[in-house]
Protein backbone atom coordinates (compact mmCIF):
# COMPACT_ATOMS: atom_id res chain seq x y z
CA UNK A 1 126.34 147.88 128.61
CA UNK A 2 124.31 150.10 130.30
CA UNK A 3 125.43 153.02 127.86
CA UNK A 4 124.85 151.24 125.37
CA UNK A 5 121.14 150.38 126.05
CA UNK A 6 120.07 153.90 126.82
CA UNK A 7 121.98 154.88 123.24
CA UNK A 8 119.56 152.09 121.26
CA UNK A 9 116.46 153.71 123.13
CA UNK A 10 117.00 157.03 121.89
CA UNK A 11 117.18 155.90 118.96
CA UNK A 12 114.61 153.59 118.71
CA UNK A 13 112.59 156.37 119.69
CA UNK A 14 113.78 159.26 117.29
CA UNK A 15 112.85 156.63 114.10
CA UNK A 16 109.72 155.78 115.53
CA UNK A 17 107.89 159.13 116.98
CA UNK A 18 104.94 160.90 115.42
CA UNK A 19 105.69 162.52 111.42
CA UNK A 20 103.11 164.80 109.92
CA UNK A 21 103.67 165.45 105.98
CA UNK A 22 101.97 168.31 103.82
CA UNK A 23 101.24 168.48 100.30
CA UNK A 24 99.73 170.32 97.76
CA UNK A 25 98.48 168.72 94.84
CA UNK A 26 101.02 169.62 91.57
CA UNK A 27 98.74 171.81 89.82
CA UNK A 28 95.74 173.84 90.28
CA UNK A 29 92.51 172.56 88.47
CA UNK A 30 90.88 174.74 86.27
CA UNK A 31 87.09 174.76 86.79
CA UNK A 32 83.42 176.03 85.84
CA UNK A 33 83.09 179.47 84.04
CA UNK A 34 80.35 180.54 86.05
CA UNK A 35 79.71 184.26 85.22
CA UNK A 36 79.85 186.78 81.95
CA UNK A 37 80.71 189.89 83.68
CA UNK A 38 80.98 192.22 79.99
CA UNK A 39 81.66 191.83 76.70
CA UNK A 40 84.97 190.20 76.59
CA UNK A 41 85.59 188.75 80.61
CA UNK A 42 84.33 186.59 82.51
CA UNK A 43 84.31 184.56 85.70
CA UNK A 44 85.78 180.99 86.12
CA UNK A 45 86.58 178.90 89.40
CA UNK A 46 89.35 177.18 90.22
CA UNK A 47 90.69 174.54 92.79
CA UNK A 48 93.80 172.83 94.89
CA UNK A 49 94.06 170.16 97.02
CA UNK A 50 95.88 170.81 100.75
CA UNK A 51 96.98 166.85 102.35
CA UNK A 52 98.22 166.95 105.58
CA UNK A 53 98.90 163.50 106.92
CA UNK A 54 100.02 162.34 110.60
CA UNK A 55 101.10 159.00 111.95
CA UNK A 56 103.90 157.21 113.86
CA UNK A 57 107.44 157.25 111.51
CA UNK A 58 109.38 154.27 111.48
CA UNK A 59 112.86 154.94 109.24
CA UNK A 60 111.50 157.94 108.06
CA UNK A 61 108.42 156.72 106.37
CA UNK A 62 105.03 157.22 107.99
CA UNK A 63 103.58 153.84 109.84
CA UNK A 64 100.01 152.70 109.12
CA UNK A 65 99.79 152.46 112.69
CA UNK A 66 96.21 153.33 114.64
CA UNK A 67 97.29 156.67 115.53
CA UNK A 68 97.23 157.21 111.55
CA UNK A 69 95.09 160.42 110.66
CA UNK A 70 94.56 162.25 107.01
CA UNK A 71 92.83 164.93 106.19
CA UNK A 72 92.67 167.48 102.71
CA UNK A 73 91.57 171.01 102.45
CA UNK A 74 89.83 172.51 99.46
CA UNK A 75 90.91 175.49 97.90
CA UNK A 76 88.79 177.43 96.10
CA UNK A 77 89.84 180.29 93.29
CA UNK A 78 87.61 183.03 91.18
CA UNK A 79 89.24 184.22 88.43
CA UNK A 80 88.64 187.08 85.75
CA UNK A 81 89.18 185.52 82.15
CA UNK A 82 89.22 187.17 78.54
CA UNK A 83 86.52 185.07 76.34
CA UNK A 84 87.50 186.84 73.52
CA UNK A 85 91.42 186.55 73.00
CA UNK A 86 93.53 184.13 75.54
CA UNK A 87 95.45 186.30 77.68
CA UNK A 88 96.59 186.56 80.93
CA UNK A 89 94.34 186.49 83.76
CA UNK A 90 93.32 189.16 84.41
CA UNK A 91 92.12 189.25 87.74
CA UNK A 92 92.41 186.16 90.76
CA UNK A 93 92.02 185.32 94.44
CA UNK A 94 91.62 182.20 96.54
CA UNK A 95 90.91 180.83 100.10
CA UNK A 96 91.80 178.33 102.24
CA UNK A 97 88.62 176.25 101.98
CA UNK A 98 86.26 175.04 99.38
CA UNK A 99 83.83 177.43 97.86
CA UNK A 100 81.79 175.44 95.48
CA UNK A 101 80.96 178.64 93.31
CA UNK A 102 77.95 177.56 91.35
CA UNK A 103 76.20 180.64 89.40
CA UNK A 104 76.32 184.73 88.86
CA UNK A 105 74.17 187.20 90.67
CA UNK A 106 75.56 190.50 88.97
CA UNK A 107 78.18 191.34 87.12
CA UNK A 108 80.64 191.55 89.36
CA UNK A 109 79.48 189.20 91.71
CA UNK A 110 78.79 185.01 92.01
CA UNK A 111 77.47 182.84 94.43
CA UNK A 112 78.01 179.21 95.86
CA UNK A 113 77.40 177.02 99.54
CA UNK A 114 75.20 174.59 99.99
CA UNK A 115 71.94 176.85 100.90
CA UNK A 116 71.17 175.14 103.69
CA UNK A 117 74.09 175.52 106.17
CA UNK A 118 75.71 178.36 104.36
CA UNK A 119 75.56 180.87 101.13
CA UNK A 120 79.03 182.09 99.91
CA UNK A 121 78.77 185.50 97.87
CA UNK A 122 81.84 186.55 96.12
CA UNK A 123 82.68 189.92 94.98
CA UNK A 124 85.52 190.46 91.68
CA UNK A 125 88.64 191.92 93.71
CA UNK A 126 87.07 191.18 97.46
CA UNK A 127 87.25 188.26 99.64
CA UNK A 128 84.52 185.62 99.50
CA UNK A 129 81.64 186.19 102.13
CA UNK A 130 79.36 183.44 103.96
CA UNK A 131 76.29 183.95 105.39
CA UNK A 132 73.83 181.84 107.30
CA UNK A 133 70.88 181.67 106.76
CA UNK A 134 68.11 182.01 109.17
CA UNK A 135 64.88 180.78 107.50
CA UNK A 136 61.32 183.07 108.02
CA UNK A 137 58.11 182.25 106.31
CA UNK A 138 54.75 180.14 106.55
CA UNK A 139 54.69 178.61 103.40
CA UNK A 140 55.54 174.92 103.53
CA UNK A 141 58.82 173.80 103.28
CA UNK A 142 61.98 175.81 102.56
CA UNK A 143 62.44 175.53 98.83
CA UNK A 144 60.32 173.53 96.32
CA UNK A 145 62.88 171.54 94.06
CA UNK A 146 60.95 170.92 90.86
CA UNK A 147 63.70 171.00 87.73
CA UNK A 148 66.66 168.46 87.00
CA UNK A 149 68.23 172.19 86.16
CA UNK A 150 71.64 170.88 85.22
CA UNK A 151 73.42 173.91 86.86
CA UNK A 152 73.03 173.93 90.08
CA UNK A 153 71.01 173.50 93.10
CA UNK A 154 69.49 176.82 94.14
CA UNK A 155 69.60 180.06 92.38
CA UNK A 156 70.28 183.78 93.60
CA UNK A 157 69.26 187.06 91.90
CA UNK A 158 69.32 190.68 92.47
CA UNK A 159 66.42 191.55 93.76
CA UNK A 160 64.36 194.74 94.52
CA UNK A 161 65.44 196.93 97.83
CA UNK A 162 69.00 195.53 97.46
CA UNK A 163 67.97 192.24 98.77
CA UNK A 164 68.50 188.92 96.95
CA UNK A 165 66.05 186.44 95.49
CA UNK A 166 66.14 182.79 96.92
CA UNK A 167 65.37 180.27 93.73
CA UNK A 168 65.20 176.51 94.76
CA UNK A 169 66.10 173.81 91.49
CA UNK A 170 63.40 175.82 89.39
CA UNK A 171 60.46 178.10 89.34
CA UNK A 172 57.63 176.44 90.75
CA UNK A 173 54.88 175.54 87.38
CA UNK A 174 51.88 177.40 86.90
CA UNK A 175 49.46 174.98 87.53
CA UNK A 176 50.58 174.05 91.29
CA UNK A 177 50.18 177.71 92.28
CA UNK A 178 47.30 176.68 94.00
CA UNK A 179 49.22 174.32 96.49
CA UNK A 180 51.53 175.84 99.86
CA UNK A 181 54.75 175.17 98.35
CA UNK A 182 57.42 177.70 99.00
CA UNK A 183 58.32 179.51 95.73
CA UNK A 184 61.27 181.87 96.27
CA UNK A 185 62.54 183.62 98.84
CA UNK A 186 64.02 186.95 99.88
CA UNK A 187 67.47 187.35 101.05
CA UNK A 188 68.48 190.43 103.20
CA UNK A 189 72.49 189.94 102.76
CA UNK A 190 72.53 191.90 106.50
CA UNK A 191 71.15 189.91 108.71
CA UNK A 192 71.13 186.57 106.70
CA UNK A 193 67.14 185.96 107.17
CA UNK A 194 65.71 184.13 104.45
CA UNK A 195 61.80 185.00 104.09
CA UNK A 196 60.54 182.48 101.98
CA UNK A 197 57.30 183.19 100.01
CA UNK A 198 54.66 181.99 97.13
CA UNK A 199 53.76 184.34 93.99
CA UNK A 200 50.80 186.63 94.80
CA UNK A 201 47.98 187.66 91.88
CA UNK A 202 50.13 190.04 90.80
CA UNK A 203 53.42 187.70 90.57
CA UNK A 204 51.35 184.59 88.80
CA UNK A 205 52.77 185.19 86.00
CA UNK A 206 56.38 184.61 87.13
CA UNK A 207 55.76 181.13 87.55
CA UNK A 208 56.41 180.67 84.11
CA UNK A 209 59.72 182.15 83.85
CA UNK A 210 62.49 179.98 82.75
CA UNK A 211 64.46 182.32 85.36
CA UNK A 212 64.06 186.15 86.62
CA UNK A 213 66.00 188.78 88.68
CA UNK A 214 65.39 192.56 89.34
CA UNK A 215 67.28 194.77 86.52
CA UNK A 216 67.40 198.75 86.32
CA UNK A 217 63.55 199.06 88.37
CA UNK A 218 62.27 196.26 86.21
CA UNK A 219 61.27 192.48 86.62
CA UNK A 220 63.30 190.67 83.86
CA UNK A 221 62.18 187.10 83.01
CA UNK A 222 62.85 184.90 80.48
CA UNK A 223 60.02 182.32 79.07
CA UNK A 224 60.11 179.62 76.59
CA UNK A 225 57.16 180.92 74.16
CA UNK A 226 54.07 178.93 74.19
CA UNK A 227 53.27 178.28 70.65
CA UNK A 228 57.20 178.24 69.35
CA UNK A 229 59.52 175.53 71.46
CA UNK A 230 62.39 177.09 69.62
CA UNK A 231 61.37 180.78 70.65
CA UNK A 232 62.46 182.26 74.07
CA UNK A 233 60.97 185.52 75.12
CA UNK A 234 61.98 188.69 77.36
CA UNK A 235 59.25 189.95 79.48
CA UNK A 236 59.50 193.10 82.12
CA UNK A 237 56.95 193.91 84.75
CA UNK A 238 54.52 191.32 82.94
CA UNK A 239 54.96 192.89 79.41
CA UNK A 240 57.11 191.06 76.46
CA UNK A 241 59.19 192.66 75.21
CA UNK A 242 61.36 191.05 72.60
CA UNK A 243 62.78 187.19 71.29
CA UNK A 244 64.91 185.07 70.06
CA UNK A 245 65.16 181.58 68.35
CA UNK A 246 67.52 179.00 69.78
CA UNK A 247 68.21 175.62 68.23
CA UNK A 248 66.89 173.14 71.05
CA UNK A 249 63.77 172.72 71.77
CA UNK A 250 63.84 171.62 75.48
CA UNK A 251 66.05 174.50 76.29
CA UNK A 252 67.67 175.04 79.38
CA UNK A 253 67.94 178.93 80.07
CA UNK A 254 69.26 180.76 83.19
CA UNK A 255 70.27 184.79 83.21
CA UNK A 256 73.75 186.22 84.03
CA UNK A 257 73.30 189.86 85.04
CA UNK A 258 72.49 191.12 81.90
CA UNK A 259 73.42 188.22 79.62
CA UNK A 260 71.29 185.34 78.74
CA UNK A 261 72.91 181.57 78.94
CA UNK A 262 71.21 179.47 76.42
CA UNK A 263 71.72 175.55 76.14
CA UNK A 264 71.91 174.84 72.38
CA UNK A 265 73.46 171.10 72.54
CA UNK A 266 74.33 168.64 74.95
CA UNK A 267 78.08 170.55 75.13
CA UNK A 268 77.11 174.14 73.77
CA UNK A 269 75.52 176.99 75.83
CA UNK A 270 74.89 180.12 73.74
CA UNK A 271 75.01 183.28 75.24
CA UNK A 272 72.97 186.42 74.41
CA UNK A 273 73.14 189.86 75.44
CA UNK A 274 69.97 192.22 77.11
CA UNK A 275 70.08 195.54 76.22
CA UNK A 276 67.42 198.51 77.17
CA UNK A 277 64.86 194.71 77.51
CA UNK A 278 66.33 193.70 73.78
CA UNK A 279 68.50 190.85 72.36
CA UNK A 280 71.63 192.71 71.53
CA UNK A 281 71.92 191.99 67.72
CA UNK A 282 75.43 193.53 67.74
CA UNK A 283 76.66 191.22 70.38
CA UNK A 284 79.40 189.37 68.87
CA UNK A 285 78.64 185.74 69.18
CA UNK A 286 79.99 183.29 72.12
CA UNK A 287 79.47 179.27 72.96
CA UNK A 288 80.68 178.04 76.67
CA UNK A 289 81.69 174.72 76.08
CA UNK A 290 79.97 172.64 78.74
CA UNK A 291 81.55 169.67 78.73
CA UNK A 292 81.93 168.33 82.24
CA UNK A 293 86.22 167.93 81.42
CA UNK A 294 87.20 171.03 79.46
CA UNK A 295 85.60 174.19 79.95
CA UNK A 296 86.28 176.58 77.35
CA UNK A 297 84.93 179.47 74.98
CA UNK A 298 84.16 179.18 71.28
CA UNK A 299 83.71 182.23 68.82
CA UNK A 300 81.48 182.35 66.09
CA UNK A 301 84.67 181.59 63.81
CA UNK A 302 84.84 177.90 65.56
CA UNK A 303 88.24 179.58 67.91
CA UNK A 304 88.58 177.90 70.94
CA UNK A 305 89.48 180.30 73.78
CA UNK A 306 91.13 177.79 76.95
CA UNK A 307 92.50 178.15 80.22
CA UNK A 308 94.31 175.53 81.43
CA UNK A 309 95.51 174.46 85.62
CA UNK A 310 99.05 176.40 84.81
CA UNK A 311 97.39 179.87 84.22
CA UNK A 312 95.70 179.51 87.65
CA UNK A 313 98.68 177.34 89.48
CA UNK A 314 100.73 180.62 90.59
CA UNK A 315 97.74 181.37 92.84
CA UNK A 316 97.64 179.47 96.86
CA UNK A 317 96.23 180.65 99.99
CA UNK A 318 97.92 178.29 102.32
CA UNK A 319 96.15 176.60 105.21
């Protein structure tokens, strides 16, 4: 009887200790196109789901008991795409944790984070970097969010001594220049100080940029024109330089490297090409479809150029 007893114990306790299970989700989720690195690639994220869940097993099955935990683990992808003909991908990487890529510094470069606890800078065919930042300045407040931009929360831009510019939800307006409002600040990548600043007399005139970066020695900044609402212009160093009509009038305009991302529709953005501080007029023509479900490419032949969760799926850095 005795036997017996210890026998039932055992296995009482084999059925009912501690089970942790770990899943991916089936399929990696295609996500934003978030860069235009040339004339026929570009940049767009992607994401996976790690579950890893731990609780007392009874028969095999895991107990909702109070010693229950779950957790999941983001992870993030970047991935070099052909806009102009579907093909394979060309280039892709990923990490064990979340990167929230939001926007394009260069060409071969985009950023994401949350700006306030961390910036994440990723390079094409390098590792993702994070730096955090250590805020300088004695302007008021960090960053002045004035637009609903629809893209993103902060900005960053090349910027002059290799340095990055700091933009918060849009370029402060014109007419508050007078106030103490942080405007931008100034990234030095190497030790992760943030030195936030407003637009001298000299700089005034970059308040009315639509967005700007530092490009080949020059300032380039794009404005919605003042007396056309379907005119955007190119300025450098204070000087215009060329245009462009777009179809909206309440445009929403940011720059990727050297290519301009124009929104033309509620589900369009247009995309234009700077060369030597000119609109490209041999740049063959390109729409981003911007819908917040499908994110795809569209020629100027209506061709729709997609990449679906299965061209990105092969792709896992595990936990």
């Amino acid at each position: 009887m005795k036997k017996l007893f210890c026998i039932l114990a055992i296995a009482l306790f084999l059925i009912s200790c501690s089970r942790t299970e770990e899943w991916w989700d089936s399929e990696r989720t295609a996500g934003r196109i978030v860069g235009i690195v040339n004339d026929s690639l570009a940049l767009q994220t992607s994401h996976r789901t790690f579950h890893s869940q731990t609780g007392g097993a009874m028969f095999g099955m895991i107990s909702a008991d109070a010693s229950e935990s779950y957790s999941i683990k983001g992870n993030g992808g970047l991935h070099l795409v052909n806009y102009r003909s579907r093909q394979p991908v060309v280039w892709g990487d990923t990490v064990n944790w979340e990167t929230i890529i939001m926007g394009q510094v260069t060409d071969s470069m985009v950023y994401g984070g949350d700006l306030e606890n961390g910036i994440v800078l990723w390079k094409i065919g390098e590792k993702p970097r994070k730096i955090k930042p250590k805020w300088s300045g004695s302007c008021v407040g960090k960053l002045h969010r004035y637009s609903a931009s629809p893209a993103s929360r902060f900005q960053i831009r090349p910027w002059m001594d290799e340095k990055l510019l700091v933009l918060g939800m849009g370029i402060m307006p014109a007419n508050t220049i007078g106030g103490d409002t942080c405007q931008y600040g100034v990234l030095d990548t190497l030790t992760g100080i943030i030195l936030l600043k407003r637009f001298n007399a000299e700089e005034a005139w970059l308040a009315s940029c639509l967005d700007f970066h530092f490009y080949k020695n020059n300032i380039i900044c794009v404005q919605k024109n003042q007396l056309n609402n379907h005119q955007i212009d190119i300025w450098a160093d204070g000087e215009k330089k060329d245009s462009a009509i777009t179809q909206m009038q309440g445009i929403y305009t940011e720059l990727l490297g050297k290519y301009v991302k124009i929104q033309e529709s509620m589900f369009l953005d247009f995309i234009l090409n700077i060369e030597d501080l000119k609109f490209d007029k041999n740049y063959s023509t390109i729409w981003i479809h911007a819908d917040p479900v499908d994110r795809f490419f569209v020629d100027s032949l209506g061709n729709e150029i997609h990449y679906t969760s299965n061209d990105f799926s092969h792709l896992d850095t595990k936990p």
